[in-house]
Protein backbone atom coordinates (compact mmCIF):
# COMPACT_ATOMS: atom_id res chain seq x y z
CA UNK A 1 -26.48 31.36 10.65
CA UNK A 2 -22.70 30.27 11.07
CA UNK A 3 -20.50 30.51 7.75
CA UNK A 4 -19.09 27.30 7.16
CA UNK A 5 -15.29 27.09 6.20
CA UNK A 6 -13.38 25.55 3.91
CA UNK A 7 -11.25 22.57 5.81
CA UNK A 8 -7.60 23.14 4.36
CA UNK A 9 -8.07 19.19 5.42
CA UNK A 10 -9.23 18.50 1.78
CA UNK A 11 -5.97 20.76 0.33
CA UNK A 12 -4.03 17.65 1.60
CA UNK A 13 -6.18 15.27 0.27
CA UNK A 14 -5.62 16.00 -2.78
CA UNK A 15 -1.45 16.08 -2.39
CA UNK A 16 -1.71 13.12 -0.81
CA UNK A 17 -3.75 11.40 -3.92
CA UNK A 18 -0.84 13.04 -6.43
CA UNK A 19 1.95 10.71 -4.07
CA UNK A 20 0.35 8.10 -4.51
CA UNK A 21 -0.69 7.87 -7.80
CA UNK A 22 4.02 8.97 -8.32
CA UNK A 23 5.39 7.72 -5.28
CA UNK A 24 3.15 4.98 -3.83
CA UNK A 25 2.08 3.05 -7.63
CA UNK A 26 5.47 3.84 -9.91
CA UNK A 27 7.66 2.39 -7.14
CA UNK A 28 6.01 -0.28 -5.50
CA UNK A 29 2.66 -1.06 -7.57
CA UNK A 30 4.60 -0.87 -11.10
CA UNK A 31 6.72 -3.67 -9.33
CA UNK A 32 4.88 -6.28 -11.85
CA UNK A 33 5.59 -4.01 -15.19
CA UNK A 34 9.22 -4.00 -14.47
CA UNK A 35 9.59 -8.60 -13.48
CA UNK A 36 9.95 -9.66 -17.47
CA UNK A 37 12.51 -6.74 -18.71
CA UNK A 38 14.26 -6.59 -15.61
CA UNK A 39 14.93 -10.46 -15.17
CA UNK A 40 15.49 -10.70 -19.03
CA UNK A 41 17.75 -8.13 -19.06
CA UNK A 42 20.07 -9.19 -15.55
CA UNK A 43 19.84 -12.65 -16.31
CA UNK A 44 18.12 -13.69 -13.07
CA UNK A 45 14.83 -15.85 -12.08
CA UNK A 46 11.81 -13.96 -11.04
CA UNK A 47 12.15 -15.17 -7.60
CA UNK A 48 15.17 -13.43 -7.35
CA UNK A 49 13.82 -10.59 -8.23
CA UNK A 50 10.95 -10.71 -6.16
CA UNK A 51 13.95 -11.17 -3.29
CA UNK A 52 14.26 -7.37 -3.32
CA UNK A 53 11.22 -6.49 -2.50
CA UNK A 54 11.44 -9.39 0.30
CA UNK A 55 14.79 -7.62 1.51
CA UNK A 56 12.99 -4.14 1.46
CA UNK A 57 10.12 -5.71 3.69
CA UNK A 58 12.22 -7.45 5.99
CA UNK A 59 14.44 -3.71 6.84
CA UNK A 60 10.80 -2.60 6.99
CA UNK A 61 9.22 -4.54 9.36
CA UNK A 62 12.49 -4.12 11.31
CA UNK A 63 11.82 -0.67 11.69
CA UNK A 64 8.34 -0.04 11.52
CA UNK A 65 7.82 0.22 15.16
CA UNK A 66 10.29 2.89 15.74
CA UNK A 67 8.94 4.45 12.41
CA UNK A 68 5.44 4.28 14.50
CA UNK A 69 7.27 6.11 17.85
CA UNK A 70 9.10 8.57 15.73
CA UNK A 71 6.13 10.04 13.68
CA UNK A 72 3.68 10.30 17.35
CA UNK A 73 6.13 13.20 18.55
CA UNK A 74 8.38 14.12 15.34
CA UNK A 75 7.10 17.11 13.11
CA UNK A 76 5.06 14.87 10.26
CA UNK A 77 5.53 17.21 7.43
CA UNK A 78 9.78 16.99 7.62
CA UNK A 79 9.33 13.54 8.11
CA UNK A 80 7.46 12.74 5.35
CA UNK A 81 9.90 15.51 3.00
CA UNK A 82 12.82 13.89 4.10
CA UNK A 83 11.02 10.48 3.06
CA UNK A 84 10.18 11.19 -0.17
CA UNK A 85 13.49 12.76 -1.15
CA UNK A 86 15.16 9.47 -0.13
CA UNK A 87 12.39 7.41 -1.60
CA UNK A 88 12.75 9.46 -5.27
CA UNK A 89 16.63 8.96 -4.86
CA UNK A 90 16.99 5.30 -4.51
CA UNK A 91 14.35 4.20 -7.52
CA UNK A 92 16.82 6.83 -9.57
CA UNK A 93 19.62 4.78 -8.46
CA UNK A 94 18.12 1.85 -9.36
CA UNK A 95 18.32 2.65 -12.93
CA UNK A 96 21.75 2.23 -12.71
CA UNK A 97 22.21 -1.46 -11.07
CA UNK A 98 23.79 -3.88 -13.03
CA UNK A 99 23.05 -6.61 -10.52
CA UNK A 100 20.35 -8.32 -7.80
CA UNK A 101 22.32 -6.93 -4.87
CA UNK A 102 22.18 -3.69 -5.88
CA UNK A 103 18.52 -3.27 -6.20
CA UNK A 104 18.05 -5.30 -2.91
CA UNK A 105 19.78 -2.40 -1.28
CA UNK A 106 18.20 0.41 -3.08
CA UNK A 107 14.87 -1.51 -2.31
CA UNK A 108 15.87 -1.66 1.47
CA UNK A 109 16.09 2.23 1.55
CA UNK A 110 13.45 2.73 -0.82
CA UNK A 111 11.23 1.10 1.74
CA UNK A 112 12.44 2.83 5.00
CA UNK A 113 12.29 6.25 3.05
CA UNK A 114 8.83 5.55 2.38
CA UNK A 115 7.26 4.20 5.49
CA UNK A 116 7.74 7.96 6.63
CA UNK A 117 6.17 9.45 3.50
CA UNK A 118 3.31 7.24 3.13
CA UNK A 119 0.03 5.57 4.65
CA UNK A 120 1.15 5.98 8.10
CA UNK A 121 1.86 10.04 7.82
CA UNK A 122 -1.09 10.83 5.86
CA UNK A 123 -3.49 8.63 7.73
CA UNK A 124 -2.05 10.97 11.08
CA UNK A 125 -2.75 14.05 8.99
CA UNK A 126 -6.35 12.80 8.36
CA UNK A 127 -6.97 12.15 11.67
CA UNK A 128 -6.35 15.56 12.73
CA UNK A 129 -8.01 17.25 9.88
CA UNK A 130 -10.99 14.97 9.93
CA UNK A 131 -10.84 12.82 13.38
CA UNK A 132 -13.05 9.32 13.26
CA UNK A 133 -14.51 10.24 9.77
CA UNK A 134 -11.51 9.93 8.32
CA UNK A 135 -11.87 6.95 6.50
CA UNK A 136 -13.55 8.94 3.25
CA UNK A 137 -10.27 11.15 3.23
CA UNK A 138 -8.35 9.01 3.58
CA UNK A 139 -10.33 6.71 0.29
CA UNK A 140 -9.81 9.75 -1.35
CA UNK A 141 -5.85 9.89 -0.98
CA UNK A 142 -5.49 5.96 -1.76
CA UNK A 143 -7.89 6.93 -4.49
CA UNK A 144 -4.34 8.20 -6.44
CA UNK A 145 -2.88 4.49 -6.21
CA UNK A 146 -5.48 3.72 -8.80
CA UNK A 147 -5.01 7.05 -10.68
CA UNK A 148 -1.59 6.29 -10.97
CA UNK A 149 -2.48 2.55 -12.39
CA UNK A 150 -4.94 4.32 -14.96
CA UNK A 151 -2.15 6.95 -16.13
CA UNK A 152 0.92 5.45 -16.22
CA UNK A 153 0.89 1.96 -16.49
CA UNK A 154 0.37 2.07 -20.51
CA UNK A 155 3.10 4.72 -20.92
CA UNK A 156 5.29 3.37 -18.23
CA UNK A 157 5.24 -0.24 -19.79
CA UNK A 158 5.96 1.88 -23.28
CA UNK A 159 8.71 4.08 -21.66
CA UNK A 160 10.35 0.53 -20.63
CA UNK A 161 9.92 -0.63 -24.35
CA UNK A 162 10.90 1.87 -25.77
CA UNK A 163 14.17 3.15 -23.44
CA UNK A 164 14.43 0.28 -21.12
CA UNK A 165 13.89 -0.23 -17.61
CA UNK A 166 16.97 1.90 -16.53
CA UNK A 167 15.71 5.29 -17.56
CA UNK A 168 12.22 4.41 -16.49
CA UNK A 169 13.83 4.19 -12.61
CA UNK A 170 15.41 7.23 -13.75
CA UNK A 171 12.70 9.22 -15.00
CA UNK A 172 10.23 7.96 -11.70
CA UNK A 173 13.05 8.97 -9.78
CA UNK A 174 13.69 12.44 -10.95
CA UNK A 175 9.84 13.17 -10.53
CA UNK A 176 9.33 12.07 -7.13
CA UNK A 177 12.76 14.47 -6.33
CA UNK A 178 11.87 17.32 -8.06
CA UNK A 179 8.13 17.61 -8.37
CA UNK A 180 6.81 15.84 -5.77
CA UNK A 181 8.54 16.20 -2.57
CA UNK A 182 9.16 20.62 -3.24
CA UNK A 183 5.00 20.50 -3.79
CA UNK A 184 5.08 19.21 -0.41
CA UNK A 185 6.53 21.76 1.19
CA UNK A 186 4.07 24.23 0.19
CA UNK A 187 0.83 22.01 0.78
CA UNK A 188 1.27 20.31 3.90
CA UNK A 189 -0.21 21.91 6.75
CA UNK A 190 0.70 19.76 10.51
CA UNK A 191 -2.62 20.68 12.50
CA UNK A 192 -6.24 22.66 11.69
CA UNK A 193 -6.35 26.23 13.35
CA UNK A 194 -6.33 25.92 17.00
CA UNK A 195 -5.14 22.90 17.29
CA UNK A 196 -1.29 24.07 17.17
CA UNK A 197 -1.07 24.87 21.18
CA UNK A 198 -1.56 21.21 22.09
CA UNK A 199 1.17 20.29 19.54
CA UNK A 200 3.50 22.58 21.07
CA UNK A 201 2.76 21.05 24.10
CA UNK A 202 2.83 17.43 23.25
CA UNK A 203 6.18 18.58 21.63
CA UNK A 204 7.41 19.61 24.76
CA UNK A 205 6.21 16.36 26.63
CA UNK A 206 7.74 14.40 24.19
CA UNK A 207 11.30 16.33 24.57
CA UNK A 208 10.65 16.03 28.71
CA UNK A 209 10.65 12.15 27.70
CA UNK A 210 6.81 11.82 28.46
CA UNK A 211 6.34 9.92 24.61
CA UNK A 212 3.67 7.91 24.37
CA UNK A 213 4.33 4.74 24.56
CA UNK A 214 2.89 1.29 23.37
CA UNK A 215 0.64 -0.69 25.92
CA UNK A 216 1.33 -3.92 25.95
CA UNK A 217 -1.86 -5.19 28.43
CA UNK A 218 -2.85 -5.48 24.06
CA UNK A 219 -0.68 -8.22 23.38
CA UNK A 220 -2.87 -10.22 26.00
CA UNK A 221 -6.23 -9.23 24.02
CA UNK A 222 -7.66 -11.88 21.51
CA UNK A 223 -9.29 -8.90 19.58
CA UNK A 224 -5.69 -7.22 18.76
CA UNK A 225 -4.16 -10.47 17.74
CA UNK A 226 -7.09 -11.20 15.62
CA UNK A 227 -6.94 -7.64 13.74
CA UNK A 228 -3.16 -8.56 13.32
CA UNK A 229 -4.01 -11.95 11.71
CA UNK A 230 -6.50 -10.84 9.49
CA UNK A 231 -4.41 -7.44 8.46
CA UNK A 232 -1.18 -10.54 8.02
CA UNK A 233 -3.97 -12.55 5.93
CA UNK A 234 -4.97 -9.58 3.92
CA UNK A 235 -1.09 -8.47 3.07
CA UNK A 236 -0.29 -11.96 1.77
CA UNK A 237 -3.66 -11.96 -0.19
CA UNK A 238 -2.59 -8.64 -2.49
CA UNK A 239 0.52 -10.47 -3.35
CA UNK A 240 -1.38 -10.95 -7.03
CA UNK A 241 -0.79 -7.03 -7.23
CA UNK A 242 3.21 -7.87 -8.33
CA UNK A 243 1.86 -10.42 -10.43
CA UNK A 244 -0.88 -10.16 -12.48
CA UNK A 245 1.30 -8.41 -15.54
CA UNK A 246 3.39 -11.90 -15.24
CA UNK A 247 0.26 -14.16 -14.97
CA UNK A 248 -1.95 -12.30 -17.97
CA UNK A 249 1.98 -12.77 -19.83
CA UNK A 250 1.69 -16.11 -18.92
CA UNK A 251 -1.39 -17.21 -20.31
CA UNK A 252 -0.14 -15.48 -23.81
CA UNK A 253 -1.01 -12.61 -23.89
CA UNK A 254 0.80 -9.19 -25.08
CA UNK A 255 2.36 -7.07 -22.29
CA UNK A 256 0.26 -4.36 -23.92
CA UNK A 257 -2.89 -6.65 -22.80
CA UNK A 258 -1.91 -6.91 -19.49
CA UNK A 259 -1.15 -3.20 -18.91
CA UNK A 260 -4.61 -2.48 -20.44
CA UNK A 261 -5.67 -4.84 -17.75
CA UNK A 262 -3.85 -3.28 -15.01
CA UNK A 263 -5.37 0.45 -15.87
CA UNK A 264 -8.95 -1.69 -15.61
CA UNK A 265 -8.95 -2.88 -12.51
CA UNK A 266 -7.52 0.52 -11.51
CA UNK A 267 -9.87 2.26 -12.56
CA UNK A 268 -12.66 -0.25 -10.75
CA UNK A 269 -10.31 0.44 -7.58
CA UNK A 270 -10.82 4.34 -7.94
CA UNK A 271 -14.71 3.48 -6.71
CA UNK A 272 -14.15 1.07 -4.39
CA UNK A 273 -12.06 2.72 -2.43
CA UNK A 274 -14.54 5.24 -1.99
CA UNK A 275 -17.27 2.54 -1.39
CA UNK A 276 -15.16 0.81 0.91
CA UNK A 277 -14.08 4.47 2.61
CA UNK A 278 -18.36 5.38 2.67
CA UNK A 279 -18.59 1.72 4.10
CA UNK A 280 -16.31 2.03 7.20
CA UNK A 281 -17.50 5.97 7.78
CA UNK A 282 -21.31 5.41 7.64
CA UNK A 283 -22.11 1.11 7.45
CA UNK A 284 -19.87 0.20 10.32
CA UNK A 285 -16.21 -1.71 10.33
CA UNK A 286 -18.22 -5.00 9.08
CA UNK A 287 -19.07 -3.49 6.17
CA UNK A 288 -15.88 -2.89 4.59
CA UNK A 289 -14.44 -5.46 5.40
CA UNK A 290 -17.29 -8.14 4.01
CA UNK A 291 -16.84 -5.95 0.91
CA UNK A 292 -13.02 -6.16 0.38
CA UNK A 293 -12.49 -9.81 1.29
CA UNK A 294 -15.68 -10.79 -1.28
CA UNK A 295 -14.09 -8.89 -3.54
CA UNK A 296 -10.29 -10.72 -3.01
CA UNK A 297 -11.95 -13.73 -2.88
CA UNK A 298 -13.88 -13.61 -6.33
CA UNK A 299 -10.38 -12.41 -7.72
CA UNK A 300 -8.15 -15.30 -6.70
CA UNK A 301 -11.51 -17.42 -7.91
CA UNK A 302 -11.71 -16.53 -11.33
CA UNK A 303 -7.59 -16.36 -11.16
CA UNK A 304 -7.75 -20.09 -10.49
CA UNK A 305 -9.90 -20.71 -13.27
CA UNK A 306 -7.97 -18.34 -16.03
CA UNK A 307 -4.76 -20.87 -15.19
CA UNK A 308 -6.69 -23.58 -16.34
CA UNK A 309 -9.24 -21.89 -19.10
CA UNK A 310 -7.22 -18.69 -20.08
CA UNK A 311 -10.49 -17.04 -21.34
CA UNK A 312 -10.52 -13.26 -22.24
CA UNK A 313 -14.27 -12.71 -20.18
CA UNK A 314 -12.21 -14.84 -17.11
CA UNK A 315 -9.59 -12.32 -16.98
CA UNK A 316 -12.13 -9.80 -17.07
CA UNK A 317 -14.00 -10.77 -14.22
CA UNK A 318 -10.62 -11.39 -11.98
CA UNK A 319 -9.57 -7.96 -12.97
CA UNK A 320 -12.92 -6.47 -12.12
CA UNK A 321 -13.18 -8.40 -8.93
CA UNK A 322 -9.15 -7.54 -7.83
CA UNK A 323 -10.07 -3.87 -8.28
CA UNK A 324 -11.98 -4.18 -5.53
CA UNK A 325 -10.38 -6.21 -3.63
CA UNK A 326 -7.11 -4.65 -3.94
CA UNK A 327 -8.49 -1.64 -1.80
CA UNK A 328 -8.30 -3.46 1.00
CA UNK A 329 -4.66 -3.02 0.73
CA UNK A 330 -4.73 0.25 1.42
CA UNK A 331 -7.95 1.05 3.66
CA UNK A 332 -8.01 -2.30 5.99
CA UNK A 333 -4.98 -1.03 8.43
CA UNK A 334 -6.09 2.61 8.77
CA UNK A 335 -9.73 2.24 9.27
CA UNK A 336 -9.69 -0.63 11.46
CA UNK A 337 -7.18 0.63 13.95
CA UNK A 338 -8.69 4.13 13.76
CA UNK A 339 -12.25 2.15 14.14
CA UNK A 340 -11.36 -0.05 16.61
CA UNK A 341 -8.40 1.93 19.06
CA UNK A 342 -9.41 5.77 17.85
CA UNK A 343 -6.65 7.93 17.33
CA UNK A 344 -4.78 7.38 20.53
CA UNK A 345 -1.31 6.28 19.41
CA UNK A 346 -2.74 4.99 16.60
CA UNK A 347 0.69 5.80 14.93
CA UNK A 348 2.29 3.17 17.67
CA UNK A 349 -0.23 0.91 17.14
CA UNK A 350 0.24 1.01 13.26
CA UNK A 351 3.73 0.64 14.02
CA UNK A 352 3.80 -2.67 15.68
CA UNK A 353 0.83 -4.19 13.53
CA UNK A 354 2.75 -3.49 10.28
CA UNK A 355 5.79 -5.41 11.44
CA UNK A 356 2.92 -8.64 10.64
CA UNK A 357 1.52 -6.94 7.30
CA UNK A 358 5.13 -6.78 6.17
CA UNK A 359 6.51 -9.73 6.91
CA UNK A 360 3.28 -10.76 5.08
CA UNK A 361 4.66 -9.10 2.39
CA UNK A 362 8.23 -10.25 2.58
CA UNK A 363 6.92 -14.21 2.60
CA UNK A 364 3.77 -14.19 0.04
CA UNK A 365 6.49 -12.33 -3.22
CA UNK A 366 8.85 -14.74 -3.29
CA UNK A 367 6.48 -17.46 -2.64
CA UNK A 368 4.62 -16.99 -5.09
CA UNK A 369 7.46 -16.58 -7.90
CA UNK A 370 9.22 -19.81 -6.20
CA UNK A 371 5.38 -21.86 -7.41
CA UNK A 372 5.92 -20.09 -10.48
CA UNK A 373 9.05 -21.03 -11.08
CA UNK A 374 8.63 -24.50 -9.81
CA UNK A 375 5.40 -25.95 -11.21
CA UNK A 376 5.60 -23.58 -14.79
CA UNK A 377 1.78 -22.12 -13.41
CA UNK A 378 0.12 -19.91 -10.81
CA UNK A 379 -2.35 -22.36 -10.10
CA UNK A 380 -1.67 -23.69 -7.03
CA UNK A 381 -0.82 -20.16 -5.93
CA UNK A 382 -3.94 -18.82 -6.28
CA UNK A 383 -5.32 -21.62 -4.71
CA UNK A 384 -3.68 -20.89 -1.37
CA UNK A 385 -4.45 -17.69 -1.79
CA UNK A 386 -8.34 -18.65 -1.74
CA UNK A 387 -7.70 -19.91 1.66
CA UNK A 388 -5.96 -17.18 2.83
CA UNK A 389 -8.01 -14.71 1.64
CA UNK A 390 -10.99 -16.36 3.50
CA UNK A 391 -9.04 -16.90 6.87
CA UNK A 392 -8.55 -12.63 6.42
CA UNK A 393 -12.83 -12.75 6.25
CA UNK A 394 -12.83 -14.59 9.78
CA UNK A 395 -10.76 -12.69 11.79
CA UNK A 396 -10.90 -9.81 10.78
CA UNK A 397 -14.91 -10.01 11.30
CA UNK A 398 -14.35 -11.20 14.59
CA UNK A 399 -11.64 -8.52 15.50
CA UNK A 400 -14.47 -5.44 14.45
CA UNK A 401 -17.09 -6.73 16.28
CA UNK A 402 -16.04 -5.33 19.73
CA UNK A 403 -14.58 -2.20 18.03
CA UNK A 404 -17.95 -1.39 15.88
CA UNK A 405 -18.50 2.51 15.42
């Protein structure tokens, strides 16, 4: 009988879960922690603030096809090094901005840094390590998002009570540069045994200039500009992610409360991730996505009907429902590309559907703060976020049907 052996696949797994929950949550998912002490404490609205993360998403999308190109024939593992170094130094230099400019800047590089340190690397890695069932891995490494909610949103929101939102940056900062990136070199491991003679040769195609290269026969396909809208849809429906701290705060409650309520629904997105990662693998590309849009739906729901009853078993139920449908955040892009294109350029591919799930991004922030700011309520915000959250449902489950596993 053959000996099994242990996949060195699962060795990155588990890195990859320990940048998220550091990298990926304290400088992007913590965004909603920082709004009230950082706008209190420059003097500026909250859609002004939420302008830096529109500035960082614009750069982004800018970018994030040559991002795409760069990491189908660059060595991954430098890359992503390189990317976290950067990433670590500009939230440490954010502790020291004394105005909006500043952090837009830091927030530009921030987000450049990170596109090569991120989903897109690891979700290459997984594909080599674990090829078309790689949507469980790659559950398992988003999995640390939600770790990172569970651990450090209470002490991060007491760190910034009790030493200010400068030294939080700073501290964030300093562990990403010092801890994280150093581990990385040790862990990450490019290809499986056997596998490294076709790198070495696509390495030397790619420095004979024979790259690959993005078809574009798919910008005349209904299915890839259906996957596009629904992954556009489903950015601009986790826009409550940078916002829920702000709404609970809203509503009257403690920031204590609401950072209680942010390591819930963490916690609930710890299993669905998996569920959702179990769904795609073994249920089909239908399957995850019916669960992840129910779930973003129900949020928004019971969202809509905290702003107008601001009920403790209401915010209970959006929370519970947002933890699940805040995985879709992470595992809609990299399963359904993998699911419906395989792993052929998929980095390309990623590339030049994240320009749309950023710009996404860059519009649904500051829209939502300008309503905020505007009308005194998130009401009609999550209303139009009901409707775009079911537009995601449609097209997204007409987009998988032709690209079913």
């Amino acid at each position: 009988m053959e000996k099994k052996h242990f996949n060195y696949g699962w060795m990155i797994v588990l890195y990859g879960a320990l940048v998220m929950s550091t990298l990926h949550y304290t400088c992007f998912n913590s965004f909603g922690l920082f709004v009230v002490p950082v706008t209190e404490g420059l003097s500026v609205s909250r859609a002004a603030f939420s302008m830096t993360m529109t500035c960082g998403s614009v750069a982004s999308l800018l970018f994030a096809p040559l991002t795409g190109d760069l990491l189908a024939y660059k060595n991954v593992k430098r890359c992503m090094i390189l990317g976290m170094i950067v990433s670590g130094l500009s939230i440490f230099l954010e502790g020291f901005a004394t105005a909006v400019w500043q952090l837009c800047v830091l927030t530009v590089l921030l987000q450049l840094a990170s596109n090569f340190a991120l989903a897109l690397p690891f979700s290459i890695l997984m594909l080599r390590w674990f090829g078309r069932r790689s949507s469980f891995a790659m559950s398992l490494i988003f999995v640390g998002i939600s770790l990172g909610g569970v651990l450090f949103a209470s002490p991060l929101t007491a760190l910034i009570g009790a030493a200010g939102w400068r030294m939080a940056y700073r501290v964030i900062g300093l562990v990403i540069m010092c801890l994280v990136a150093p581990l990385g070199m040790l862990v990450i491991r490019e290809h499986p045994e056997g596998m490294e003679d076709e790198a070495e040769k696509r390495g030397m195609r790619a420095a004979a200039g024979q790259r690959p290269v993005f078809d574009r026969a798919l910008y005349k396909e209904s299915r890839f500009w259906l996957l596009t809208a629904g992954l556009f849809f489903n950015s601009f429906a986790c826009v409550a992610l940078y916002h829920i701290p702000a709404f609970i705060q809203s509503l009257g409650y403690t920031a204590g409360y609401a950072a209680a309520m942010v390591s819930f629904y963490s916690f609930i997105n710890i299993f669905s991730k998996i569920g959702m990662g179990v769904s795609f693998d073994r249920l089909g590309l239908r399957a995850g996505v019916l669960m992840g849009v129910l779930g973003t739906l129900g949020c928004y729901i019971f969202m809509l009907a905290a702003s107008v009853v601001p009920a403790t078993p209401l915010i209970l139920l959006f929370s519970f429902m947002f933890g699940i449908g805040l995985a879709t955040q992470s595992m809609f892009v990299p399963s359904l590309i993998s699911g419906i294109y395989g792993s052929e350029r998929y980095s390309i591919i990623y590339g030049r559907i994240s320009v749309f799930t950023m710009l996404a991004s860059g519009i649904s922030n500051p829209l939502i703060s300008a309503v905020y700011d505007t009308t005194g309520s998130y009401s009609l915000a999550w209303a139009i976020c009901i409707v775009i959250s079911a537009l995601c449902g449609i097209c997204l489950l007409m987009a998988c049907g032709a690209g079913k596993r």
